[in-house]
Protein backbone atom coordinates (compact mmCIF):
# COMPACT_ATOMS: atom_id res chain seq x y z
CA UNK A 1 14.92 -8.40 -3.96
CA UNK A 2 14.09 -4.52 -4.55
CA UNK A 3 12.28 -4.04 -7.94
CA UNK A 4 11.58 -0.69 -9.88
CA UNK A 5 8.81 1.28 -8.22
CA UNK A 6 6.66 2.02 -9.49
CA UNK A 7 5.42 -0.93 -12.40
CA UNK A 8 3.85 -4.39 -12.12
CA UNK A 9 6.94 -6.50 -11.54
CA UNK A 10 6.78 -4.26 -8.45
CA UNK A 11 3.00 -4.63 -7.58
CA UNK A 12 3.68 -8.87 -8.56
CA UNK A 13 6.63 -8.79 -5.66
CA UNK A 14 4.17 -7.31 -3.34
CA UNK A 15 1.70 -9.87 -3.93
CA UNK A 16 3.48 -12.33 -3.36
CA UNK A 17 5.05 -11.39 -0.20
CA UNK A 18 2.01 -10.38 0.97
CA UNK A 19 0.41 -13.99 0.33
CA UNK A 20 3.62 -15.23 1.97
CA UNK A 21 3.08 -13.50 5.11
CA UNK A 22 1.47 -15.06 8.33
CA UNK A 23 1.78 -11.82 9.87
CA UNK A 24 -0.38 -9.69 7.26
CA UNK A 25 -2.99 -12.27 6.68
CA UNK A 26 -3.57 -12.55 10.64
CA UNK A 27 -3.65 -9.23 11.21
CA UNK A 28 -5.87 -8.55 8.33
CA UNK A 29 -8.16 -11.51 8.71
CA UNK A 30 -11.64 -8.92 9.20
CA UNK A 31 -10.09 -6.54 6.26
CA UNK A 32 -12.53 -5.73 3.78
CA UNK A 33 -11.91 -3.37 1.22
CA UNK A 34 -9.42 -2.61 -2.22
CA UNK A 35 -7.02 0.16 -1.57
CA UNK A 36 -5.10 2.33 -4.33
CA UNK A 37 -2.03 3.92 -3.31
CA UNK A 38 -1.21 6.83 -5.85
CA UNK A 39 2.33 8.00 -6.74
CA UNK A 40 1.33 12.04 -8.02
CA UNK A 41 1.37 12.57 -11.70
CA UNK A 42 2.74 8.75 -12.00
CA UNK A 43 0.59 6.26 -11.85
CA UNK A 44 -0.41 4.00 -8.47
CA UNK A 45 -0.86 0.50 -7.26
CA UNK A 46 -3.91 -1.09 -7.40
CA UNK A 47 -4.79 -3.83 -4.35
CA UNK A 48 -7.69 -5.90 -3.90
CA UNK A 49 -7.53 -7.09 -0.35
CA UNK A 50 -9.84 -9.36 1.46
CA UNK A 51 -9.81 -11.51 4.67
CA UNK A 52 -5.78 -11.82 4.90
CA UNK A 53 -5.42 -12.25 1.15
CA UNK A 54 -4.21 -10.26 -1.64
CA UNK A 55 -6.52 -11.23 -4.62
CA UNK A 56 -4.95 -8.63 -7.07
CA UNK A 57 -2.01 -6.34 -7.31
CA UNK A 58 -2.00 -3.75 -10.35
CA UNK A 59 -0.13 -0.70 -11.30
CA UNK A 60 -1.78 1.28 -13.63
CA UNK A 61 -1.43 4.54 -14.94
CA UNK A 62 -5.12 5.37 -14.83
CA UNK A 63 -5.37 8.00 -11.75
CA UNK A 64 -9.07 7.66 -12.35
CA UNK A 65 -9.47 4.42 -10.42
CA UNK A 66 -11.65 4.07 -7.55
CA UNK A 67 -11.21 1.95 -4.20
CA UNK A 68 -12.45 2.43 -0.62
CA UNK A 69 -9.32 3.64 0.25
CA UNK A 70 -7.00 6.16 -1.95
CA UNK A 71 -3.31 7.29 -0.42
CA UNK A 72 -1.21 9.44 -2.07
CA UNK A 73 1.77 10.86 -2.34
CA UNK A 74 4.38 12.07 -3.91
CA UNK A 75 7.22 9.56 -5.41
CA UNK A 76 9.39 11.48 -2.66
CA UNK A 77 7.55 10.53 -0.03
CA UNK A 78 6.72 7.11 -1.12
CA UNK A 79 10.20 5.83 -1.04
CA UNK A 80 10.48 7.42 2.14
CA UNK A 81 7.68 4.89 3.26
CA UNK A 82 9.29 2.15 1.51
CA UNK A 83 12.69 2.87 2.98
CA UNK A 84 10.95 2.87 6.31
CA UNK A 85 11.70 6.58 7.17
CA UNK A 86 8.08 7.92 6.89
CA UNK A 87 5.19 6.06 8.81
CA UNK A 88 1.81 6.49 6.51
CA UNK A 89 -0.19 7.17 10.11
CA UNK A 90 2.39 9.69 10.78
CA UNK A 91 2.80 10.69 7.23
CA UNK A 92 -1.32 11.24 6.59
CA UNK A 93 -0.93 13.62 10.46
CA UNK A 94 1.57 15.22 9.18
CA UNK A 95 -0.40 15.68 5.20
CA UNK A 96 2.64 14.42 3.58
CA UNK A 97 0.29 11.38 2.33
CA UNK A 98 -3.82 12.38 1.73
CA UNK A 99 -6.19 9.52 2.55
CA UNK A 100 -9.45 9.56 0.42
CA UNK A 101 -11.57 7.35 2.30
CA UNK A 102 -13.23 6.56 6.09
CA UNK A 103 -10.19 6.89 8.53
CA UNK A 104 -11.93 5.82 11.47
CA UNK A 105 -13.16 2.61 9.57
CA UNK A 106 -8.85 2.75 8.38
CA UNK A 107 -8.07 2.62 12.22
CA UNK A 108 -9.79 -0.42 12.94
CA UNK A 109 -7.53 -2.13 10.95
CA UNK A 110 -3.98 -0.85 12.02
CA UNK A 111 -2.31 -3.70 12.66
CA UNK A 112 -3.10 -5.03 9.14
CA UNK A 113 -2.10 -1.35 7.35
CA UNK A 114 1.43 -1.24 9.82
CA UNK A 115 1.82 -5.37 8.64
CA UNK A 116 0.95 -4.07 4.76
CA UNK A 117 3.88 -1.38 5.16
CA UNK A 118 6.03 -4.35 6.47
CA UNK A 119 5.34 -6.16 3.69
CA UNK A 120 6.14 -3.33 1.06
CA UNK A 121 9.26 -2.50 2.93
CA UNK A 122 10.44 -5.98 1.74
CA UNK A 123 10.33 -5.44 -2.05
CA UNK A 124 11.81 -2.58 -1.50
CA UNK A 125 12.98 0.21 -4.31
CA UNK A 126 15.64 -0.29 -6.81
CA UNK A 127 17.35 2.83 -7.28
């Protein structure tokens, strides 16, 4: 099922599987908050997330967007998160992703961020 990362057949995958997933939406049933995840110099996925649901996935090229939470990385390092060799916890400790945003308010939520990385593992990367 892997699409090309990054573009919005990607970001429409994600969605889905997201809105598919009874493990994401439990987990992120007191989740309030959008979240932009930033591939350097690329471009980044856009994700409107509230109360278990994904109401939008975008990818835009526009690195001026603003959410409550902003990860980044390079493309590297993103399919290393994607391939599920790089855990973003880990990944922000060890500053191979940069959160922009309240990581304490982040940690309240980690079982619906680990079940969000589940769910982009599934789409997955077409080489």
């Amino acid at each position: 099922m892997a699409a090309p990362f990054p573009n919005q057949a990607w970001a429409d995958q994600f969605k889905q599987i997201l809105s598919d997933s009874d493990a994401y939406q439990s987990a992120a049933q007191k989740w309030e908050g959008d979240l932009f995840l930033v591939i350097d110099g690329i471009g980044g996925l856009y994700l409107d997330l509230w109360h278990g649901a994904c109401r939008e996935a975008t990818y835009t090229t526009d690195l001026t967007q603003r959410a409550e939470y902003t990860l980044t990385a390079t493309m590297e390092n993103w399919r290393k998160v994607l391939a599920g060799q790089l855990d973003p916890m880990q990944g922000m400790m060890t500053r191979q992703l940069r959160l922009d945003g309240n990581l304490m308010k982040l940690m309240q939520h980690l079982k619906a961020a680990q079940e969000l990385v589940k769910c982009a593992t599934k789409v997955g990367i077409e080489e």
